[in-house]
Protein backbone atom coordinates (compact mmCIF):
# COMPACT_ATOMS: atom_id res chain seq x y z
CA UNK A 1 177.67 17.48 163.87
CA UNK A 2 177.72 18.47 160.19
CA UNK A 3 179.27 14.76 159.02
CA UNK A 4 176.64 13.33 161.12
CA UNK A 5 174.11 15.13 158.76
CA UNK A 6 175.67 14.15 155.88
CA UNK A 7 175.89 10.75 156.11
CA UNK A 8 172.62 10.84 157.34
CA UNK A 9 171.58 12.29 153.87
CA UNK A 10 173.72 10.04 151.78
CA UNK A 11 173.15 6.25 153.32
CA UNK A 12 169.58 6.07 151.88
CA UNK A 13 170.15 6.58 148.38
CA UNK A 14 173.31 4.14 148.77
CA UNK A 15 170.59 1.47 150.48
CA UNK A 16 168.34 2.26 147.60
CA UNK A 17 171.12 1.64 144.71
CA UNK A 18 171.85 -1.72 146.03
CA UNK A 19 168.53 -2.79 146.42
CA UNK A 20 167.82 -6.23 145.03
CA UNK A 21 164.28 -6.75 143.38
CA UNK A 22 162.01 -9.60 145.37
CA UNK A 23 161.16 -12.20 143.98
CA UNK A 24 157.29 -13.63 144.45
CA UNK A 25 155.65 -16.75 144.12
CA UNK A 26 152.55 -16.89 142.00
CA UNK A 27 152.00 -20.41 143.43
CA UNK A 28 151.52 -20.71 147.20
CA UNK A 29 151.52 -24.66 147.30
CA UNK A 30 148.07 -24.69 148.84
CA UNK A 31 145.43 -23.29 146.93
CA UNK A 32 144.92 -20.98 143.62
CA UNK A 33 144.85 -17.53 145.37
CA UNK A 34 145.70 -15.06 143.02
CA UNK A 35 144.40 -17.00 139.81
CA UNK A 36 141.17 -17.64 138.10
CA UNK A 37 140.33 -20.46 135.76
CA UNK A 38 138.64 -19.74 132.62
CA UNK A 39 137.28 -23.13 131.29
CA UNK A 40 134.40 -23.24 128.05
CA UNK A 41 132.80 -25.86 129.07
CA UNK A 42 132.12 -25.00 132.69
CA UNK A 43 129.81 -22.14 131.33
CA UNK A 44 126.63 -25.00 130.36
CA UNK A 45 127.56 -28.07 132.05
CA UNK A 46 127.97 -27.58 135.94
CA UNK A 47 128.90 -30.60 136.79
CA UNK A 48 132.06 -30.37 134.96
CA UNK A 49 134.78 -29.95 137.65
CA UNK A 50 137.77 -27.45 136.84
CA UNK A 51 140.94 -29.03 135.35
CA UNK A 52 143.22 -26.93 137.71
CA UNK A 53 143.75 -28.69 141.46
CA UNK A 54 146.14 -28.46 144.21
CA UNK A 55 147.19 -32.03 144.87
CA UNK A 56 150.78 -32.98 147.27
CA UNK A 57 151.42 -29.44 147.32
CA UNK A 58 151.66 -29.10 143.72
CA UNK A 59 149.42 -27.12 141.11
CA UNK A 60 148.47 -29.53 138.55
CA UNK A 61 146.53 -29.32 135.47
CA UNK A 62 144.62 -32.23 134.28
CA UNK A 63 144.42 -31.52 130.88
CA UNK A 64 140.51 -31.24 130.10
CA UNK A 65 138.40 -29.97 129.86
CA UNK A 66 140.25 -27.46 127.90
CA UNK A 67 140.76 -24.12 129.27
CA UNK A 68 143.72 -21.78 130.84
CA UNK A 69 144.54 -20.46 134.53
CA UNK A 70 145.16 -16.79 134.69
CA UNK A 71 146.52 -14.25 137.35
CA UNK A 72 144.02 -11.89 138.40
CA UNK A 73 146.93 -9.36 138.27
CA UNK A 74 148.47 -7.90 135.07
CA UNK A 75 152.65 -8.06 134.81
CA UNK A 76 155.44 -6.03 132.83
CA UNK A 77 159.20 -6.34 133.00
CA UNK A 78 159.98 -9.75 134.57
CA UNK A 79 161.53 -13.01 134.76
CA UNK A 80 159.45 -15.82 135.38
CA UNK A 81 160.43 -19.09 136.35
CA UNK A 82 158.29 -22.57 136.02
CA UNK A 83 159.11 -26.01 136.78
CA UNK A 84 156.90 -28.59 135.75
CA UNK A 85 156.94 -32.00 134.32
CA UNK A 86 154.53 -34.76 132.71
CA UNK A 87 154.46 -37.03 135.77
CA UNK A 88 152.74 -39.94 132.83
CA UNK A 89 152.87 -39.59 129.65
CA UNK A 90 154.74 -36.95 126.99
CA UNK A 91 152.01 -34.54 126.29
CA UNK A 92 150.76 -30.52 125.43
CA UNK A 93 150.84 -27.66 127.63
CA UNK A 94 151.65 -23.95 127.63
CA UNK A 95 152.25 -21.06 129.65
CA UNK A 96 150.95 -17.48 128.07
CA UNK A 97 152.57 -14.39 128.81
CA UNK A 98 151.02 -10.84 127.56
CA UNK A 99 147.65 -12.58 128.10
CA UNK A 100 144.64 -9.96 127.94
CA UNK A 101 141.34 -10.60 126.08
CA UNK A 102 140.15 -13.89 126.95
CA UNK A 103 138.57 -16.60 124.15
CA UNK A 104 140.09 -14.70 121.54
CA UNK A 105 141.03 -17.60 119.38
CA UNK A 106 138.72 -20.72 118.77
CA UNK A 107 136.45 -19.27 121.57
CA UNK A 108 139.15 -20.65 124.03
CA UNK A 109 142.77 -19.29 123.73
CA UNK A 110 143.20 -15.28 125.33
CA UNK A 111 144.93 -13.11 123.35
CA UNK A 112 148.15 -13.33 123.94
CA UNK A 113 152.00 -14.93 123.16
CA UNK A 114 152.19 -18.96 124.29
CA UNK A 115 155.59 -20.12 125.14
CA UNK A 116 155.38 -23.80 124.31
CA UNK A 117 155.86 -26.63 126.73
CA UNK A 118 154.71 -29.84 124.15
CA UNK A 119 156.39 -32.15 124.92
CA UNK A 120 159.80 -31.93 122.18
CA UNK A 121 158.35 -28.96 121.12
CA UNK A 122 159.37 -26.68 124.58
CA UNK A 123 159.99 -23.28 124.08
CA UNK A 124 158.33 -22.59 120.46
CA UNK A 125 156.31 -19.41 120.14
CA UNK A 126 153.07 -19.46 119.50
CA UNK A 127 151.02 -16.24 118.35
CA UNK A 128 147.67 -15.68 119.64
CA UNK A 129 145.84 -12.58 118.26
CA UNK A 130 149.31 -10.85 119.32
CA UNK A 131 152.31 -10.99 117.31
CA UNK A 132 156.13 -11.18 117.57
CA UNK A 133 159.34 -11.07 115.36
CA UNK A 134 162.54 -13.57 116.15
CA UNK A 135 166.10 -13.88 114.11
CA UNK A 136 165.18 -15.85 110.95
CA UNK A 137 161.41 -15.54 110.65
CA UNK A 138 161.37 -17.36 107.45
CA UNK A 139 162.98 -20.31 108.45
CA UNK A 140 161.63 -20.64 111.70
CA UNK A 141 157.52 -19.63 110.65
CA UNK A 142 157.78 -20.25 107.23
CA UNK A 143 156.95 -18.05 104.08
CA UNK A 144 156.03 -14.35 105.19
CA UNK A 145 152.72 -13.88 102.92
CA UNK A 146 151.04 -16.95 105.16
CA UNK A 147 152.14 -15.19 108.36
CA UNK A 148 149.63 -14.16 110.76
CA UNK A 149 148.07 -14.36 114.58
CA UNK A 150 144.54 -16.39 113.65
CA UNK A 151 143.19 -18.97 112.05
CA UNK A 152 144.95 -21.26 109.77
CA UNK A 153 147.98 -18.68 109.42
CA UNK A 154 151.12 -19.97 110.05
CA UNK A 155 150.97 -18.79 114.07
CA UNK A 156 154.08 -20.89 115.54
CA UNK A 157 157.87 -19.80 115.84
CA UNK A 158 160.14 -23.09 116.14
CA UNK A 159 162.52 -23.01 119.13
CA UNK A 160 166.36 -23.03 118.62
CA UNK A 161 167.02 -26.22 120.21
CA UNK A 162 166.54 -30.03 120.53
CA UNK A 163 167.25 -32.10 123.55
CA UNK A 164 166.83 -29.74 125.93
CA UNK A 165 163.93 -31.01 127.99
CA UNK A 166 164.29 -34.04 130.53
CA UNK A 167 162.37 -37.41 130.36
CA UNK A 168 158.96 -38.11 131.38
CA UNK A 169 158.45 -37.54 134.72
CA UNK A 170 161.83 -35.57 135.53
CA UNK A 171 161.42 -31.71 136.36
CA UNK A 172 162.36 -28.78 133.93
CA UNK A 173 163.21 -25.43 134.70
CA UNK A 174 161.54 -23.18 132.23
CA UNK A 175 162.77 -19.19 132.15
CA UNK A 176 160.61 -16.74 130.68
CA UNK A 177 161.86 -13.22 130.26
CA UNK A 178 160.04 -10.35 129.59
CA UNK A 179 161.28 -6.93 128.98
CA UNK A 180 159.39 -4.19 127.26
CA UNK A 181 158.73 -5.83 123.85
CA UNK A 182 160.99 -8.55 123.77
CA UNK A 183 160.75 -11.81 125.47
CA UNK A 184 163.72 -14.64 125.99
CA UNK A 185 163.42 -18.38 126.76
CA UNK A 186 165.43 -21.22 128.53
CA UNK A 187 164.90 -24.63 129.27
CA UNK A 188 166.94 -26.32 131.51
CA UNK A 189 169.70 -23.63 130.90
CA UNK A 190 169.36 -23.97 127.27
CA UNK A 191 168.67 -20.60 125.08
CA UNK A 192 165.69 -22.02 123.33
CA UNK A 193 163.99 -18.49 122.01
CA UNK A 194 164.54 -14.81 121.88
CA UNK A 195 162.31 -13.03 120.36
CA UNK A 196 161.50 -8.69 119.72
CA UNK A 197 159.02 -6.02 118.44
CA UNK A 198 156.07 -7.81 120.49
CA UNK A 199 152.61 -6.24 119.58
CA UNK A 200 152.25 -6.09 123.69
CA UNK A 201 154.61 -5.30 126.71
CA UNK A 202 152.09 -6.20 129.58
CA UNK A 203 149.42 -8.94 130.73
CA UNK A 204 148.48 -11.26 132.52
CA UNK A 205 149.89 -14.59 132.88
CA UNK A 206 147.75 -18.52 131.80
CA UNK A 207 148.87 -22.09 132.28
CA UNK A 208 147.02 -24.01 130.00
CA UNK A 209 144.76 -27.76 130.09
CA UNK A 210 145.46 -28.93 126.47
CA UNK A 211 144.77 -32.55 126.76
CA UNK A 212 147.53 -33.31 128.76
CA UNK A 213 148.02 -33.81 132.80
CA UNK A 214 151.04 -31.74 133.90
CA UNK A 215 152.89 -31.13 137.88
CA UNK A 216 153.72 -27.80 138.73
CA UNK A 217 156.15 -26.90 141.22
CA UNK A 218 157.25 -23.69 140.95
CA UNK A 219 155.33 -20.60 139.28
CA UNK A 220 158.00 -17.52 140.26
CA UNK A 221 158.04 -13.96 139.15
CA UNK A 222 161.10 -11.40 139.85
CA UNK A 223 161.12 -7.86 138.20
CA UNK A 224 163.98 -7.13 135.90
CA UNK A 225 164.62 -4.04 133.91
CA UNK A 226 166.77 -5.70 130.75
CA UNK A 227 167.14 -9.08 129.13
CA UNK A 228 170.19 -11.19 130.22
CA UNK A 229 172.50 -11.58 127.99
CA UNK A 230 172.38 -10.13 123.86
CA UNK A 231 169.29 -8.45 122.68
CA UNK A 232 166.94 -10.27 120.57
CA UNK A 233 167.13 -8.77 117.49
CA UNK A 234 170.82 -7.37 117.43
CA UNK A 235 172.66 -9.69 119.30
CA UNK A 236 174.47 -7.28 121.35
């Protein structure tokens, strides 16, 4: 009767050890439960129509008017992974991670860091009234003293790679991880970012409209508690 106790005692801390985080879908394929659109020019003109649509089961944003999509809920410590494509034309997107204060910049941006999807230009930082460090800052942003998160400062962070996104109207897998204050990026497999000492850990997450119509097919979170692979800022 006594090893019946024990293992008893013991088998729910082993259950608990192995326990593999869930992963969740921010996108449900039939409607934008769980997001709200935040779009200028919709606050004078009603008859403008929201750029963000479910259409075949994808989300897609149209482009304009200009404006962002953002969770309702606020997320730490996680991987997030998008696949999207420009189903026309090369064009501008973005998806924002650490997003808080909304029409911080220009009256339309929220405060926040944009991981870049231009087209070419995939995976570039962008800094949004928040701010973030990467290997090489000088080469990759450009003298320190015109640094900064506003304005005409020197905001972007040029990714590591080229080639790594797929023609026009082929799907790429983006990966966003963020852990604590550091956040990693891959496209299509390729390490295309890695970047520490983030001014935020936490916030909610934006697709953008930037001119541009872009297909949406997968918007997935999972919680993680480190980076994979090296650090950011040591390497190790």
């Amino acid at each position: 009767m006594k090893k019946l106790i024990l293992l008893t005692i013991i088998l729910p801390s082993i259950l608990s050890f192995t326990h593999q985080p869930k992963s969740i879908s921010l996108f449900n394929g039939k409607d934008l439960t769980g997001w709200h659109a935040d779009v200028p020019a919709m606050d004078t003109n009603t008859s403008i129509k929201s750029p963000f649509i479910i259409r075949n089961g994808l989300l897609v944003s149209m482009g304009t008017p200009g404006g962002h999509l953002i969770t309702n809920a606020i997320y730490e410590n996680y991987k997030l992974q998008v696949e999207y494509r420009f189903a026309g034309v090369p064009g501008n997107c973005g998806v924002l991670v650490h997003a808080s204060t909304p029409r911080a910049l220009y009256q339309m941006f929220p405060k926040s860091i944009e991981v870049q999807m231009m087209t070419q230009n995939a995976g570039d930082f962008w800094c949004i009234e928040e701010d973030i460090s990467v290997p090489e800052m000088e080469k990759r942003r450009g003298p320190k003293e015109e640094w900064g998160v506003n304005g005409n400062k020197k905001r972007r962070i040029l990714n590591l790679t080229d080639g790594s996104e797929k023609p026009v109207g082929e799907w790429n897998t983006m990966i966003i991880e963020c852990v604590k204050n550091s956040i990693k990026v891959w496209v299509n497999g390729d390490l295309v970012n890695c970047g520490f000492n983030c001014t935020a850990a936490k916030g909610q997450i934006a697709l953008q409209a930037e001119g541009s119509e872009v297909e949406f097919r997968k918007v997935e979170l999972t919680p993680i508690v480190k980076l994979s692979g090296a650090d950011c800022d040591t390497g190790k």
